[in-house]
C-alpha atoms as a PDB file:
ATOM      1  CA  UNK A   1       0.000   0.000   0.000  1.00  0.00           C
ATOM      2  CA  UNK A   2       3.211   2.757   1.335  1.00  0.00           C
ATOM      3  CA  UNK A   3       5.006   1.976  -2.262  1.00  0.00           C
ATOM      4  CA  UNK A   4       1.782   2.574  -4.345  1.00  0.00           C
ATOM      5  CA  UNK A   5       1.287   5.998  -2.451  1.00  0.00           C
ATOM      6  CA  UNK A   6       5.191   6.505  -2.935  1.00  0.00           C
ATOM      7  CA  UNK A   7       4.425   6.031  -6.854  1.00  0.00           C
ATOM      8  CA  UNK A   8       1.749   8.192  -7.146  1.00  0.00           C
ATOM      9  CA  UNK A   9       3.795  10.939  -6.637  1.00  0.00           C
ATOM     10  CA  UNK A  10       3.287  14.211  -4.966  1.00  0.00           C
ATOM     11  CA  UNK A  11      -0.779  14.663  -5.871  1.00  0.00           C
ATOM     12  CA  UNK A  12      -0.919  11.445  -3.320  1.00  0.00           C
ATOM     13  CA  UNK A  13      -0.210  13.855  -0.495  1.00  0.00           C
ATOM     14  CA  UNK A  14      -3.330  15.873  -0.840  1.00  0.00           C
ATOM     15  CA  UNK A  15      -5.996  13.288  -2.350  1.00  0.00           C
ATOM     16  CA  UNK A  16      -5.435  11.212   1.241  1.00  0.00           C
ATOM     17  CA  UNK A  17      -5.154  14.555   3.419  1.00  0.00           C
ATOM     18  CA  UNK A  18      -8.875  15.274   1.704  1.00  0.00           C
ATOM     19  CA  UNK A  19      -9.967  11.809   2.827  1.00  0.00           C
ATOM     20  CA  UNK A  20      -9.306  12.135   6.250  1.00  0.00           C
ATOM     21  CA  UNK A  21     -11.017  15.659   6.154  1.00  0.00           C
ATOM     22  CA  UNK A  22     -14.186  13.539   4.860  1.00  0.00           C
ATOM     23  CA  UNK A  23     -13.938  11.083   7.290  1.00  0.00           C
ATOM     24  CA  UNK A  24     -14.236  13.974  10.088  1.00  0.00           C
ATOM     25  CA  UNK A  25     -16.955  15.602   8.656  1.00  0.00           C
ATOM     26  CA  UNK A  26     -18.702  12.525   7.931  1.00  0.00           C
ATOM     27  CA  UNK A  27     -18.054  11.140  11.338  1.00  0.00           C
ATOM     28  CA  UNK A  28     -19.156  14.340  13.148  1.00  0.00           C
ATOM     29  CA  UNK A  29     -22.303  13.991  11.109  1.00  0.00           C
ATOM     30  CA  UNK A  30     -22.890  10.125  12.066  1.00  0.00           C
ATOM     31  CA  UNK A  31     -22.501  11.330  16.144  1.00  0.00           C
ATOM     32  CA  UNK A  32     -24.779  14.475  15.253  1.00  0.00           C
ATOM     33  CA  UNK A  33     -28.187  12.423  13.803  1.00  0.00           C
ATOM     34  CA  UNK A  34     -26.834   9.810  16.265  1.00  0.00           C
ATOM     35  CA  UNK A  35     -27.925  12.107  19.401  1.00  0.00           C
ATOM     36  CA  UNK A  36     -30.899  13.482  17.479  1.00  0.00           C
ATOM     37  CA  UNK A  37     -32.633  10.689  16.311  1.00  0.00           C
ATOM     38  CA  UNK A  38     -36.058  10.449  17.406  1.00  0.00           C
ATOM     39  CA  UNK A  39     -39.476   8.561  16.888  1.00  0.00           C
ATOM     40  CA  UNK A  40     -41.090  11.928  15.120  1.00  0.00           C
ATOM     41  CA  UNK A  41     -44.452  10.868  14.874  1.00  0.00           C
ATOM     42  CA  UNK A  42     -45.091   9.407  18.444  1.00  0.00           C
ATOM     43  CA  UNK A  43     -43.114  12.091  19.864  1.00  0.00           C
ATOM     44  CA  UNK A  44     -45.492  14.808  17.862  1.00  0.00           C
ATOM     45  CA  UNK A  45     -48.618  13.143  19.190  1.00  0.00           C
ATOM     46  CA  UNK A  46     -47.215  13.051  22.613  1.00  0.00           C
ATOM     47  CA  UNK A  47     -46.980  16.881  22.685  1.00  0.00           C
ATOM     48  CA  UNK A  48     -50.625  17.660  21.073  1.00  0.00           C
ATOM     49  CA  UNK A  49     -52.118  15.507  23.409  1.00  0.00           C
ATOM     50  CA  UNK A  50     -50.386  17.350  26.444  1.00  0.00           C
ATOM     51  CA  UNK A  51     -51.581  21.087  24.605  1.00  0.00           C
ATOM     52  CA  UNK A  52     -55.052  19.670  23.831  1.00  0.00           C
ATOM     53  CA  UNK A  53     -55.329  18.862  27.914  1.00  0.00           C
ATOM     54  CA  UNK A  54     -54.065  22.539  28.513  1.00  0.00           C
ATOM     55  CA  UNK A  55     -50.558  20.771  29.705  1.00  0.00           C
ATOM     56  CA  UNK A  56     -48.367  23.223  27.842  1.00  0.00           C
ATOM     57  CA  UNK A  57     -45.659  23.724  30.422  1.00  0.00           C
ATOM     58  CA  UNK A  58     -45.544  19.988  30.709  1.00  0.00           C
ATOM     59  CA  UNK A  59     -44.922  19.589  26.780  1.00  0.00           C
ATOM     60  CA  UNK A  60     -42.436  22.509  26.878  1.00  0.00           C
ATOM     61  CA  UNK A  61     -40.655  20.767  29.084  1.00  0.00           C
ATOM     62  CA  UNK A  62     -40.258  17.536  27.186  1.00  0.00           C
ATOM     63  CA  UNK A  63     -39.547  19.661  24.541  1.00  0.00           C
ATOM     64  CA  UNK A  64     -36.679  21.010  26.295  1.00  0.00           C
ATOM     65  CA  UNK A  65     -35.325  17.942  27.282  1.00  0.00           C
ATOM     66  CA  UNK A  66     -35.629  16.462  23.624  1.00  0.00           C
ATOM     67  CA  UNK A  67     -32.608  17.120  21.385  1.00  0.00           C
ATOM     68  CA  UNK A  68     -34.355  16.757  17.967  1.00  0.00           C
ATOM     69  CA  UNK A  69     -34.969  19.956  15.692  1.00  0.00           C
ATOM     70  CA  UNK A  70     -38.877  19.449  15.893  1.00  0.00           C
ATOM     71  CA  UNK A  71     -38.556  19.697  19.414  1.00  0.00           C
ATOM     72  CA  UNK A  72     -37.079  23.469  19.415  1.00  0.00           C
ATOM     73  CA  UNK A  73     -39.121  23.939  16.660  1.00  0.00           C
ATOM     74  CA  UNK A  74     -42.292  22.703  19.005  1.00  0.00           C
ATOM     75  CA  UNK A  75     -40.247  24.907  22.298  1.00  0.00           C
ATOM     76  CA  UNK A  76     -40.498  28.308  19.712  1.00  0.00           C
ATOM     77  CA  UNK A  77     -44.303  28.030  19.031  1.00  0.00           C
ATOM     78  CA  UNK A  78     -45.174  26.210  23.247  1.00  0.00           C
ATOM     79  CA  UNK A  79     -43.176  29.785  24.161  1.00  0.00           C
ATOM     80  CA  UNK A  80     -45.926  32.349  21.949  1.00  0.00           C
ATOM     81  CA  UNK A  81     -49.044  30.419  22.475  1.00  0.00           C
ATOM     82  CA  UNK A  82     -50.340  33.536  24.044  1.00  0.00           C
ATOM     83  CA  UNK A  83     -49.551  35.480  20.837  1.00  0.00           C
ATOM     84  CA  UNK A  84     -50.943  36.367  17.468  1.00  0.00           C
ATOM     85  CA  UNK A  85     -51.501  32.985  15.185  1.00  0.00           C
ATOM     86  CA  UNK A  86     -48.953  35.110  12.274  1.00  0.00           C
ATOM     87  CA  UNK A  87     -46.738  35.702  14.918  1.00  0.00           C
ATOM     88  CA  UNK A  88     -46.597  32.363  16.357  1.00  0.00           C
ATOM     89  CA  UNK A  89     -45.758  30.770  12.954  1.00  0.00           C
ATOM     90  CA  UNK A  90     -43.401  33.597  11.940  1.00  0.00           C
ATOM     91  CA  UNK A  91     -40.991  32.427  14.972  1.00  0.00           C
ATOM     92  CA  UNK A  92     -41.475  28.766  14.335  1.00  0.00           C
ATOM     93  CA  UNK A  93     -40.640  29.167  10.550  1.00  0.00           C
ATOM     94  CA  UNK A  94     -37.827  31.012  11.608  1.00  0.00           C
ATOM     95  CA  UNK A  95     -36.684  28.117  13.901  1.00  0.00           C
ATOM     96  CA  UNK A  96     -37.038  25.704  11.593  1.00  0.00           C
ATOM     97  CA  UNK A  97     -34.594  27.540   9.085  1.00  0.00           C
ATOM     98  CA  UNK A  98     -32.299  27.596  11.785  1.00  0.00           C
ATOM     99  CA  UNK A  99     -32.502  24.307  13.026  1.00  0.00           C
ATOM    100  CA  UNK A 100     -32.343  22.818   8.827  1.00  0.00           C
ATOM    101  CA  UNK A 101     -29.022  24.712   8.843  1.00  0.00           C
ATOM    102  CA  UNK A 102     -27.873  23.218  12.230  1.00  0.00           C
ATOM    103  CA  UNK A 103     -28.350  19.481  10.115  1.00  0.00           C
ATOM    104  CA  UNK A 104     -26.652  20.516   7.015  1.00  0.00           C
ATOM    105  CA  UNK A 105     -23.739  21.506   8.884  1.00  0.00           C
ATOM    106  CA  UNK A 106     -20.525  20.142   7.318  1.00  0.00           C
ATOM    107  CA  UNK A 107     -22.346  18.767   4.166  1.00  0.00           C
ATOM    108  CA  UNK A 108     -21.374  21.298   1.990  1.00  0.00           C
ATOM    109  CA  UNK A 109     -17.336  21.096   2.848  1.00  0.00           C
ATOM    110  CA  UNK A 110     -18.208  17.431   2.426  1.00  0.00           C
ATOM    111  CA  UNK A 111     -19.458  17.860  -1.347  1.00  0.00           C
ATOM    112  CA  UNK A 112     -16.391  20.184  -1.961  1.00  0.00           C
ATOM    113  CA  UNK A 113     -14.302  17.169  -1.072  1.00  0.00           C
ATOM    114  CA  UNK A 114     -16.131  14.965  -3.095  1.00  0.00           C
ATOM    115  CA  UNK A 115     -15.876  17.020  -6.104  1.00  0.00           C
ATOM    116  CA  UNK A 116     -11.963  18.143  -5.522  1.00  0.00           C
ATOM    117  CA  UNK A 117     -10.656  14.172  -4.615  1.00  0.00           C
ATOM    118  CA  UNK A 118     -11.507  13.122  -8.938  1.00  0.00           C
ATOM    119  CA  UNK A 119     -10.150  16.513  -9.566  1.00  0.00           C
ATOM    120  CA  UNK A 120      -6.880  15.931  -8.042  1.00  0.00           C
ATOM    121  CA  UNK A 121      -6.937  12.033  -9.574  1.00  0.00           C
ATOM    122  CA  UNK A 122      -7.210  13.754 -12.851  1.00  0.00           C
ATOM    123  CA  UNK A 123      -4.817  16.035 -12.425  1.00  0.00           C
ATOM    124  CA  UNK A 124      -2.221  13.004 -11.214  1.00  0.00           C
ATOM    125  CA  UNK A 125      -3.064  11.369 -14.653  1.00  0.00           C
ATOM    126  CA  UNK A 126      -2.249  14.283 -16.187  1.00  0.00           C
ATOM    127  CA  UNK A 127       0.855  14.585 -14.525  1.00  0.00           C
ATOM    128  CA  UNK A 128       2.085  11.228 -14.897  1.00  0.00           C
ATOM    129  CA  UNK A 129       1.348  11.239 -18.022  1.00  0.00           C
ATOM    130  CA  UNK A 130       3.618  14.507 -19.086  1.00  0.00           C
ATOM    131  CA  UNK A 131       6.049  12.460 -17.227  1.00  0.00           C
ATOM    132  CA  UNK A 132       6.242   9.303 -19.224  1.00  0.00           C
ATOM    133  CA  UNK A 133       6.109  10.917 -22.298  1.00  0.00           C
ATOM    134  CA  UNK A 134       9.189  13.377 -21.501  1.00  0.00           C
ATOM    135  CA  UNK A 135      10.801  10.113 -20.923  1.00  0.00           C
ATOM    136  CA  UNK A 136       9.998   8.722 -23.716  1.00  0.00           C
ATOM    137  CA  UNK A 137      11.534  11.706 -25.678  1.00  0.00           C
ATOM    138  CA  UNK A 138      14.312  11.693 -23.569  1.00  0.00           C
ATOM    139  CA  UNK A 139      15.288   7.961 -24.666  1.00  0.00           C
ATOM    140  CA  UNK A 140      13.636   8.125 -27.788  1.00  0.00           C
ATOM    141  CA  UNK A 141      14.473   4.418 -29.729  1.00  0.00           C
ATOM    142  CA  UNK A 142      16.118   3.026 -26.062  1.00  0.00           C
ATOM    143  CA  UNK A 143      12.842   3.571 -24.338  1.00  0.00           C
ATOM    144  CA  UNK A 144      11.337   0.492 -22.485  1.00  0.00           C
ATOM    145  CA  UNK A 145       8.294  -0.094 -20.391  1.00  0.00           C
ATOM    146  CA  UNK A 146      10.127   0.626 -17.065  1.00  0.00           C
ATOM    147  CA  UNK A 147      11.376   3.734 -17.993  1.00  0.00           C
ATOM    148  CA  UNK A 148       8.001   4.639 -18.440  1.00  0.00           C
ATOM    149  CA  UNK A 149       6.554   2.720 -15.508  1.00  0.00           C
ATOM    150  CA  UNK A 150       6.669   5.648 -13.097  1.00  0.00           C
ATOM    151  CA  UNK A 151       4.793   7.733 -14.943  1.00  0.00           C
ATOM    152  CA  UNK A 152       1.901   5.241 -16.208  1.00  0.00           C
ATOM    153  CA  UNK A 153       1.880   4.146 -12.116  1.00  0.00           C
ATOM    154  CA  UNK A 154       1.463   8.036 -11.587  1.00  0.00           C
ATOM    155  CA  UNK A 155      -1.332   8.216 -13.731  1.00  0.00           C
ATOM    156  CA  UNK A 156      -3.728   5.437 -12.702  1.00  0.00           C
ATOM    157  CA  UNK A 157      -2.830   5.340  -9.150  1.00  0.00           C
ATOM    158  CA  UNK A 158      -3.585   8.957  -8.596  1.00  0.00           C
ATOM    159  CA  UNK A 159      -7.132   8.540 -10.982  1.00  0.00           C
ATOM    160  CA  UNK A 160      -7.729   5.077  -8.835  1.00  0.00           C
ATOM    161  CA  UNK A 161      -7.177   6.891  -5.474  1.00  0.00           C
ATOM    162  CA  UNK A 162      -9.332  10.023  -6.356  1.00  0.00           C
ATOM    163  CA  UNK A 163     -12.347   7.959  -7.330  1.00  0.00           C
ATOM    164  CA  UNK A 164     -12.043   5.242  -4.430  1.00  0.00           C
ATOM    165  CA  UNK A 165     -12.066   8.268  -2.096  1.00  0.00           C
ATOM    166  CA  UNK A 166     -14.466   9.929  -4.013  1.00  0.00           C
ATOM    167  CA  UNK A 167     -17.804   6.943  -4.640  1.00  0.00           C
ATOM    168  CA  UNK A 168     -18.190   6.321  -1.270  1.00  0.00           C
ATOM    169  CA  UNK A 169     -18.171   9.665  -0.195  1.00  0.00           C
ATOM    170  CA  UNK A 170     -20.905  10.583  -2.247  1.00  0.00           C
ATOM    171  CA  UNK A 171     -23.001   7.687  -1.383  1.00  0.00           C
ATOM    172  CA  UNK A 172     -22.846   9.049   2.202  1.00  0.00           C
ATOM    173  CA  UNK A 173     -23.666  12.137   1.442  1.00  0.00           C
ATOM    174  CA  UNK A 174     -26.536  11.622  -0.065  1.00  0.00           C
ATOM    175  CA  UNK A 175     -27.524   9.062   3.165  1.00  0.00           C
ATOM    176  CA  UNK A 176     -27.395  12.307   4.534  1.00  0.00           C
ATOM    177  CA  UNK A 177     -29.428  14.434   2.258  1.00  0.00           C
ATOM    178  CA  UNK A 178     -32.011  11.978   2.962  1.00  0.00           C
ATOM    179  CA  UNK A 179     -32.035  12.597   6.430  1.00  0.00           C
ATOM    180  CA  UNK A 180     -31.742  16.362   6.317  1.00  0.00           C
ATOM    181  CA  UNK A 181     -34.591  16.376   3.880  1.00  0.00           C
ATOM    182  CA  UNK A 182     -36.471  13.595   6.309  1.00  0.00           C
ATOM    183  CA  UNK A 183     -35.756  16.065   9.355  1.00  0.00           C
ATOM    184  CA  UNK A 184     -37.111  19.442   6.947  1.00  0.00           C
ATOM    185  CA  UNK A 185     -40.246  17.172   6.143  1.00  0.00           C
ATOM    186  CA  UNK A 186     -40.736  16.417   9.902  1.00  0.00           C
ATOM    187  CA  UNK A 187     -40.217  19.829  10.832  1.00  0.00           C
ATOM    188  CA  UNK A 188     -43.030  20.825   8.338  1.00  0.00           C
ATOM    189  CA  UNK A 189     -45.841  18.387   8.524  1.00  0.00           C
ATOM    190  CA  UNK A 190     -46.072  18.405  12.313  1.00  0.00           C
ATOM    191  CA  UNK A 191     -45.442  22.095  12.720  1.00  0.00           C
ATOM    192  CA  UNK A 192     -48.180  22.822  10.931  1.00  0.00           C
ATOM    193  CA  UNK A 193     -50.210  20.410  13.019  1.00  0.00           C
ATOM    194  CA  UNK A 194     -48.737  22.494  16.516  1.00  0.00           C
ATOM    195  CA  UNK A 195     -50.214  25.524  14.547  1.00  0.00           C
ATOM    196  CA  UNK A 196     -53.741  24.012  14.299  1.00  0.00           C
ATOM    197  CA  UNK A 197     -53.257  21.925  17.569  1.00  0.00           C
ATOM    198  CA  UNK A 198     -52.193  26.011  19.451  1.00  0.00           C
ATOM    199  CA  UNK A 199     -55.379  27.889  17.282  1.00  0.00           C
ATOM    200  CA  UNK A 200     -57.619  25.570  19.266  1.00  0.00           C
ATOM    201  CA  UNK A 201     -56.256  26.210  22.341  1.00  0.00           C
ATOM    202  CA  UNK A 202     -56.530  29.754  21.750  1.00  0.00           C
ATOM    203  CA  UNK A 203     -59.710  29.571  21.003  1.00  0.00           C
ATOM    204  CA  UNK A 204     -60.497  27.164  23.932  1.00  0.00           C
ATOM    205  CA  UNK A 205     -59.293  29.682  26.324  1.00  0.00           C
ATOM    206  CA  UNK A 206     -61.040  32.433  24.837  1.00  0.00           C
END
């Protein structure tokens, strides 16, 4: 493994330096929807049954105490239940913005990578290839295959490397453009529900 990254020259250096960079982001991501992962729809339910029996500092609580974006989401409209209905669902909108950016985090360095690692493959091939060919003009009718060998071994080590890095990066990322989209979808649905679930509480009270 140590002599093919020695023959793939210099362009080696930053095509593994860029996979270790996506393995942190991707990592940080895997702990992050580790600690927020939640059963959305029970969890939703939960919370419009405690506002429907007037329990809203008892739901505000478990909203506190719940580390998924719905739940802050749920905290910003429990907190103006006493206020206008357009005011209510300006501040959870506004959450929810927040919180969608708070799950994207990372994602977009992690695309850059994604897109840079072929890039620098490419750019290895490219290399290698100026490389053997200089040699090959060099020796002219003396050339043989292993004067040209580190060259050729530039070029499809570098393009190999790039890509290996490269699939299964984007495979994960778009896992997790799934669950960002799953979490924006969850975020939506039910917070329109707390919107209906709070109008008839306001009205109730009235």
């Amino acid at each position: 493994m140590i002599s093919l990254i020695v023959k793939g020259g210099w362009v080696m250096v930053p095509i593994l330096l860029g996979s270790v960079v996506a393995l942190t982001l991707v990592l940080e991501r895997l702990w992050y929807f580790w600690k927020i992962k939640l059963n959305a729809p029970l969890f939703a339910e939960g919370i419009f049954s405690l506002v429907e029996k007037g329990n809203v500092r008892e739901a505000s609580e478990i909203c506190e105490r719940t580390r998924h974006p719905l739940a802050r989401v749920f905290m910003a409209g429990l907190e103006r239940l006493h206020e206008e209905a357009a005011e209510t669902e300006r501040v959870m909108e506004r959450e929810g913005n927040r919180q969608i950016q708070q799950v994207e985090k990372n994602l977009n360095y992690l695309v850059v990578v994604i897109g840079v690692e072929p890039l620098l493959g490419f750019l290895g091939t490219i290399l290698g290839l100026i490389q053997a060919f200089m040699t090959w003009e060099k020796l002219a009718a003396s050339v043989t295959v292993s004067t040209l060998a580190a060259g050729i071994y530039q070029a499809m080590i570098t393009t190999a490397a790039g890509l290996i890095i490269a699939i299964p990066y984007f495979i994960i990322y778009n896992v997790f453009l799934s669950k960002v989209n799953g979490v924006a979808q969850d975020i939506n649905h039910y917070g329109d529900e707390l919107l209906g679930v709070l109008g008839k509480a306001r009205r109730y009270k009235k």
